[in-house]
Protein backbone atom coordinates (compact mmCIF):
# COMPACT_ATOMS: atom_id res chain seq x y z
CA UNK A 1 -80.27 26.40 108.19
CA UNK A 2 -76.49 27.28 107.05
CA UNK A 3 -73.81 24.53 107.52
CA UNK A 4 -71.42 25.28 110.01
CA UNK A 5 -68.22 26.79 108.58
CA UNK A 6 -65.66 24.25 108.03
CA UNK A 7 -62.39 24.00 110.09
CA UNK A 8 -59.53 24.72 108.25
CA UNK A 9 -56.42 22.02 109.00
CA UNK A 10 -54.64 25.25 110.64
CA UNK A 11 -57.91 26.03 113.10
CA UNK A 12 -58.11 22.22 114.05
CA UNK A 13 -53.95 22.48 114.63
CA UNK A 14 -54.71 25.70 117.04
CA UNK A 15 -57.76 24.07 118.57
CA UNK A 16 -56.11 20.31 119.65
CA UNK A 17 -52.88 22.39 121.10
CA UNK A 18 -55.15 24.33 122.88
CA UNK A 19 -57.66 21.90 124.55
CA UNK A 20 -54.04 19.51 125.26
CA UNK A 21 -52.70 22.98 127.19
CA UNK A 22 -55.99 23.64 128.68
CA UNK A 23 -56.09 19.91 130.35
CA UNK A 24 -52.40 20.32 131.43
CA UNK A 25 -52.57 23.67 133.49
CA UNK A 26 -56.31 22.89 134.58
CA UNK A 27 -55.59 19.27 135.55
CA UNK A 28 -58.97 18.32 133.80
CA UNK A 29 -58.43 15.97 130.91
CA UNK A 30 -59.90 16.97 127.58
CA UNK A 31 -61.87 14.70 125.11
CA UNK A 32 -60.07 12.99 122.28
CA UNK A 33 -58.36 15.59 119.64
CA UNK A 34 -58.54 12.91 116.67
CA UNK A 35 -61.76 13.58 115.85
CA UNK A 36 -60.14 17.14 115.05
CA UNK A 37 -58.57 15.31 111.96
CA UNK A 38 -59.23 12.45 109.24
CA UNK A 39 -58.02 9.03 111.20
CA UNK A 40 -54.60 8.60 111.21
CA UNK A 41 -53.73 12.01 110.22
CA UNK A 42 -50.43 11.61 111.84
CA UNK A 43 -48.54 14.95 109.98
CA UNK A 44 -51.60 16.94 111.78
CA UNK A 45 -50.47 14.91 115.19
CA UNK A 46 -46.97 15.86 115.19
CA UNK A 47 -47.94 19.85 113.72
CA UNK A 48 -49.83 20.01 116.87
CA UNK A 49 -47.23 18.54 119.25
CA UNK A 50 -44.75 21.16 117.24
CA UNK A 51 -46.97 24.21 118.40
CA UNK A 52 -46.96 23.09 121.85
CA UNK A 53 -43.65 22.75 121.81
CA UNK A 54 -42.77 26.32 120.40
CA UNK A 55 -45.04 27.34 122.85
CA UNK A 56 -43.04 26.07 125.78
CA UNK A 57 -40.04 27.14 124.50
CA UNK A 58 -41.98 30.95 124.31
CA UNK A 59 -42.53 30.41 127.65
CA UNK A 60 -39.14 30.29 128.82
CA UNK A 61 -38.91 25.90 129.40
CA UNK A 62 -35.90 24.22 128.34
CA UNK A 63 -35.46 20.70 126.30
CA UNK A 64 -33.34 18.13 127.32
CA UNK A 65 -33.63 15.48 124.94
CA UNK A 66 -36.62 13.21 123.44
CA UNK A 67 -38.58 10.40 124.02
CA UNK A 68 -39.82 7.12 122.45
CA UNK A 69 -42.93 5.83 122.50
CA UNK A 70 -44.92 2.93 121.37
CA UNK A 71 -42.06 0.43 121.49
CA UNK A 72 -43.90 -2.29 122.32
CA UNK A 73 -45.81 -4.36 119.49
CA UNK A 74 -48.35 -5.31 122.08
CA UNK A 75 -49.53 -1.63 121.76
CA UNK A 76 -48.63 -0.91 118.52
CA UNK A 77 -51.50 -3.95 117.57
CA UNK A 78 -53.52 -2.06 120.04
CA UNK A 79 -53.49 1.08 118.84
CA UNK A 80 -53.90 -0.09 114.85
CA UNK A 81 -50.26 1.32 114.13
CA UNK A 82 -47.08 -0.33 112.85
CA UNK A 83 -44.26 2.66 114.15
CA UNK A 84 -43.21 3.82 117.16
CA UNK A 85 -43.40 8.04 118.25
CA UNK A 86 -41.61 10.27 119.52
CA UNK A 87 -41.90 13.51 121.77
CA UNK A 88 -39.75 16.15 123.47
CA UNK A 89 -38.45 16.56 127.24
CA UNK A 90 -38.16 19.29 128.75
CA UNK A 91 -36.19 19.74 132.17
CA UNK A 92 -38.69 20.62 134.31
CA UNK A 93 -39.96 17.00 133.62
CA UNK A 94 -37.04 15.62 135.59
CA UNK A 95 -38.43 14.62 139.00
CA UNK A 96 -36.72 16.80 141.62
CA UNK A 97 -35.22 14.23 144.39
CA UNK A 98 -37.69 11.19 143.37
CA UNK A 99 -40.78 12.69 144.68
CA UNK A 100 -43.34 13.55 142.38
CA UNK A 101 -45.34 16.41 144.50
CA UNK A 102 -48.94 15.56 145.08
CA UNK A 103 -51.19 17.48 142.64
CA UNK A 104 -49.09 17.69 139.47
CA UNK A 105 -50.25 14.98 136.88
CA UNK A 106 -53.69 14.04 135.78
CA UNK A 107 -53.40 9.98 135.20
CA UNK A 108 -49.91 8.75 135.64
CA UNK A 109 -48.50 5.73 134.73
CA UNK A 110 -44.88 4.55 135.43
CA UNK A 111 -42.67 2.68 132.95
CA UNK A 112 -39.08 1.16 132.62
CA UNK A 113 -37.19 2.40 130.19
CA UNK A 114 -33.08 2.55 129.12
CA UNK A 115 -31.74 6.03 129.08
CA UNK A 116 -29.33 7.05 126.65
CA UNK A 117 -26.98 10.51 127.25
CA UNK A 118 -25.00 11.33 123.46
CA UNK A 119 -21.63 12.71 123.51
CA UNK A 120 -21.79 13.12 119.74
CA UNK A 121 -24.63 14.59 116.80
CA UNK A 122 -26.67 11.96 115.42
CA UNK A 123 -27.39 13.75 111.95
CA UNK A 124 -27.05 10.65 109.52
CA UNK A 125 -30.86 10.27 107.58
CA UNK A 126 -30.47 6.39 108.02
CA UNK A 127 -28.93 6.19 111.43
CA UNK A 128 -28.28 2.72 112.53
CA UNK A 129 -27.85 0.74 116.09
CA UNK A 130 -23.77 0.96 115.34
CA UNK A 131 -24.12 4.51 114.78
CA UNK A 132 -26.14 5.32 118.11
CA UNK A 133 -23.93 3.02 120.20
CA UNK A 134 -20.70 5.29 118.90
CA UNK A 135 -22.65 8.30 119.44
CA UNK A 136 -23.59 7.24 123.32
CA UNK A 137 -21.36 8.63 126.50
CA UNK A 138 -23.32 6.69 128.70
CA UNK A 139 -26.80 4.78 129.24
CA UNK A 140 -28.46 5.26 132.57
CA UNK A 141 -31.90 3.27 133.91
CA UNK A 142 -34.69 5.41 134.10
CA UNK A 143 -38.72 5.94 135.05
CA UNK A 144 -40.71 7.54 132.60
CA UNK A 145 -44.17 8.83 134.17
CA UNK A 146 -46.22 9.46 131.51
CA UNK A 147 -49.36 11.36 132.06
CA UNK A 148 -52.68 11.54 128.84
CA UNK A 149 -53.64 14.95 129.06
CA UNK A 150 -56.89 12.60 127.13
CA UNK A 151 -59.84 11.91 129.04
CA UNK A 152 -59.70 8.05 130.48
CA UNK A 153 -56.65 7.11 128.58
CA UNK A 154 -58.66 7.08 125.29
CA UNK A 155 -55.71 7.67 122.89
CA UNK A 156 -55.07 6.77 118.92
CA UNK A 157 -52.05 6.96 117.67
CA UNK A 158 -52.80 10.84 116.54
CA UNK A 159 -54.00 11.78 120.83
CA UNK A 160 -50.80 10.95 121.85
CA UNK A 161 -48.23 12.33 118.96
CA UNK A 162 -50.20 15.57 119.74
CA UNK A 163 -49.72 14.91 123.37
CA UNK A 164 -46.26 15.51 123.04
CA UNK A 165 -46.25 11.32 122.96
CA UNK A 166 -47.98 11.15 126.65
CA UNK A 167 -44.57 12.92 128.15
CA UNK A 168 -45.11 13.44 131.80
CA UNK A 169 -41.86 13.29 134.21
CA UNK A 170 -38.99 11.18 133.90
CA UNK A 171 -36.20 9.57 136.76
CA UNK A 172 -32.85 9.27 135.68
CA UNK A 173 -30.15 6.58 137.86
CA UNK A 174 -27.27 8.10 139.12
CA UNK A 175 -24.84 5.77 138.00
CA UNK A 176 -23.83 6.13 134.67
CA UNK A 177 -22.69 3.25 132.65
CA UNK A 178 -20.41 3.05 129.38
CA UNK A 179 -22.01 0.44 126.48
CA UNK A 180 -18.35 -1.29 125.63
CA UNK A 181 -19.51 -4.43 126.20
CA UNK A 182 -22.98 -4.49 126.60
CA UNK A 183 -25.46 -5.30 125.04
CA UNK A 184 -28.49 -3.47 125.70
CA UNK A 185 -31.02 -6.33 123.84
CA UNK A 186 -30.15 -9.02 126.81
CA UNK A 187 -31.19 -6.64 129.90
CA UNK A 188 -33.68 -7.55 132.00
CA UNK A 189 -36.01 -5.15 133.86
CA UNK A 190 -37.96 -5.86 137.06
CA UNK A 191 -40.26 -2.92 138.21
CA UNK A 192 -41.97 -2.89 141.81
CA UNK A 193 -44.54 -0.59 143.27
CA UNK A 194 -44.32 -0.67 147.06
CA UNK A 195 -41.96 -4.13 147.40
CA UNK A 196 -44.31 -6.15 144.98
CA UNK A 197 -43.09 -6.98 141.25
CA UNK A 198 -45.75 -4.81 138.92
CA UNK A 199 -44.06 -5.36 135.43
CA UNK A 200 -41.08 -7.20 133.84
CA UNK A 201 -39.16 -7.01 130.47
CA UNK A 202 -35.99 -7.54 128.58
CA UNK A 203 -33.92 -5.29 126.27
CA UNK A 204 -35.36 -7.25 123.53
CA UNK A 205 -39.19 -6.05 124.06
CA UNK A 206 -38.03 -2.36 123.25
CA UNK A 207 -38.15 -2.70 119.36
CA UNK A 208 -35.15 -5.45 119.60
CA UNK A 209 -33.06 -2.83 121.68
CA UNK A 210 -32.93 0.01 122.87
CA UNK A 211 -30.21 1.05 120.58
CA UNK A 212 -32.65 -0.16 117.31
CA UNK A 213 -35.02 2.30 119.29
CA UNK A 214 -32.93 4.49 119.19
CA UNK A 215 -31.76 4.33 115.66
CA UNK A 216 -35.13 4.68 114.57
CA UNK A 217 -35.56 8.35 116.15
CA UNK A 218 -32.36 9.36 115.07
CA UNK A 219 -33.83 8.55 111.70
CA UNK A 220 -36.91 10.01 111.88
CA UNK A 221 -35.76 13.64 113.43
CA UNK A 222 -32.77 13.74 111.02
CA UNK A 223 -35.15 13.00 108.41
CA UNK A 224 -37.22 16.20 109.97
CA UNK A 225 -34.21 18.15 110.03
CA UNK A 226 -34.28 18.05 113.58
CA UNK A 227 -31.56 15.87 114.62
CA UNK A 228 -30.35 14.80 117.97
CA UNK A 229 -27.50 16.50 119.50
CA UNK A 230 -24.71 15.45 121.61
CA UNK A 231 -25.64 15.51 125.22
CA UNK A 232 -29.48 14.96 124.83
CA UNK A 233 -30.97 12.28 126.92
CA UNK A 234 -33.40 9.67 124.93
CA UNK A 235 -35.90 7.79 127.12
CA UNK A 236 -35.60 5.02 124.61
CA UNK A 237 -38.97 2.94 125.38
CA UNK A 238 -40.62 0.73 127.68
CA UNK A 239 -38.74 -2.59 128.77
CA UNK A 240 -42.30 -3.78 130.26
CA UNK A 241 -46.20 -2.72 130.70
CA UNK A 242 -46.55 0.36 132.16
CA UNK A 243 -48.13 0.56 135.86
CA UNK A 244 -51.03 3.13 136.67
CA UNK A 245 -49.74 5.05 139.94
CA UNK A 246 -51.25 6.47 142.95
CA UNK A 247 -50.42 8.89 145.83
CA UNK A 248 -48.53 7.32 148.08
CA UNK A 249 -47.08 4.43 145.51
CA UNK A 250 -43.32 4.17 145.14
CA UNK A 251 -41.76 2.47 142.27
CA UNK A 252 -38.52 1.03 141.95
CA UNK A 253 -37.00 -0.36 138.91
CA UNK A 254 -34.08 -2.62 138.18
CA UNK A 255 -32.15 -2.95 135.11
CA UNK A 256 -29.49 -5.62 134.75
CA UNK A 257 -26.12 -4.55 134.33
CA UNK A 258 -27.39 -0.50 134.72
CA UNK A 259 -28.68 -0.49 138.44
CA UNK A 260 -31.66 0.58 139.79
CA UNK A 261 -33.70 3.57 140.04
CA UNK A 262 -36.72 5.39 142.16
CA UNK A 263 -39.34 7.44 142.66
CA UNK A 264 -41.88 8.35 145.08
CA UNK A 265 -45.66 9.69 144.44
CA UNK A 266 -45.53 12.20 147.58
CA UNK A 267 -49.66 11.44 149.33
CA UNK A 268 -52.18 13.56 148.89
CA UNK A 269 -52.34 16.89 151.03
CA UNK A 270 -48.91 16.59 152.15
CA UNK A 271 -47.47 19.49 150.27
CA UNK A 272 -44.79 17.74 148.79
């Protein structure tokens, strides 16, 4: 009996993007794409996550900015990996009057994060915390609602760099906030889901800050030749564990010193 025909790195690159895209517009999670590539192939992961990408932009969608992921060491032991990821928003991720319409993700989960809006180009190889804190107009609180397009949540480190870094939707504050003197490390971060507190944090449980977080990104894309550009948003990484959320849930998070900010998960069957 032949062998099967082996899959070149390029078919298994096509093949991921397309079972990722296939979950997203069918709402029916795939299986895990890692076992597409040898473990920890993470230059396959972020090919991938580049093709879906270009293939957004094809389709007429617009970035806004990036996102970090994997801040937390907690889930960096977790997932076997010792660096944080990154992926790219897109505007049509911004939730449209903090209601997320029933119908629209597959398995969200809500985190706290620090949002950072650049006035200036971040194109310096080895960016540092100084550097991004010159570079910010202003820092906002946010929600990130990120959403596996993986089966059950059962992500590697390669899953979710080729799932675009689990990007769902994201909530920006409306109250923008200058970082003269603050310090983003000593925030703290209370998150509630219907009136009861679901998940705390500091500044400091974002990779030290959210500025070293950051940093790091600035670092890494520059180092891609893909760096950030003034008046991109960064979602700069959880400030606490992230919260599974159902229809009907509403979230509410509070940063100290940035405000607070909300969203809604509209119920099922009402349209919204």
């Amino acid at each position: 009996m032949p062998a099967p025909p082996v899959r070149t790195t390029s078919e298994a690159i096509d093949e991921a993007a397309d079972a990722l895209d296939r979950a997203a517009r069918t709402l029916v999670p795939c299986p895990p794409v890692r076992t597409l590539f040898d473990e920890g192939d993470l230059a396959s992961a972020y090919a991938v996550q580049r093709l879906t990408v270009r293939r957004a932009l094809a389709e007429g969608r617009r970035t806004t900015g990036r996102k970090i992921g994997l801040t937390s060491p907690a889930v960096q032991r977790q997932l076997g990996v010792d660096q944080p990821d990154f992926g790219t928003l897109f505007a049509d991720m911004a939730v449209p009057g903090g209601v997320v319409p029933a119908g629209l993700l597959l398995q969200p989960k809500v985190e706290a994060e620090v949002a950072l809006v650049l006035a200036r180009d971040l194109p310096q190889h080895l960016c540092t915390p100084q550097d991004v804190l010159r570079a910010v107009a202003y820092a906002l609180p946010a929600l990130e609602i990120v959403d596996s397009r993986v089966q059950d949540w059962d992500i590697s480190i390669v899953d979710t760099i080729a799932d675009n870094a689990s990007c769902g939707l994201y909530v920006l504050g409306d109250r923008p906030v200058t970082l003269r003197t603050l310090d983003l490390s000593t925030v703290t971060m209370t998150l509630e889901r219907s009136g009861a507190t679901v998940s705390e944090g500091t500044g400091a449980d974002c990779l030290g800050s959210p500025l070293a977080a950051a940093a790091w990104l600035a670092s890494a894309l520059a180092q891609r030749g893909d760096p950030l550009r003034a008046g991109e948003t960064l979602l700069t990484g959880a400030l606490g564990p992230m919260v599974p959320a159902a229809p009907g849930d509403t979230f509410e998070a509070r940063i100290s010193h940035l405000g607070s900010v909300r969203v809604e998960f509209a119920p099922e069957g009402s349209g919204r």
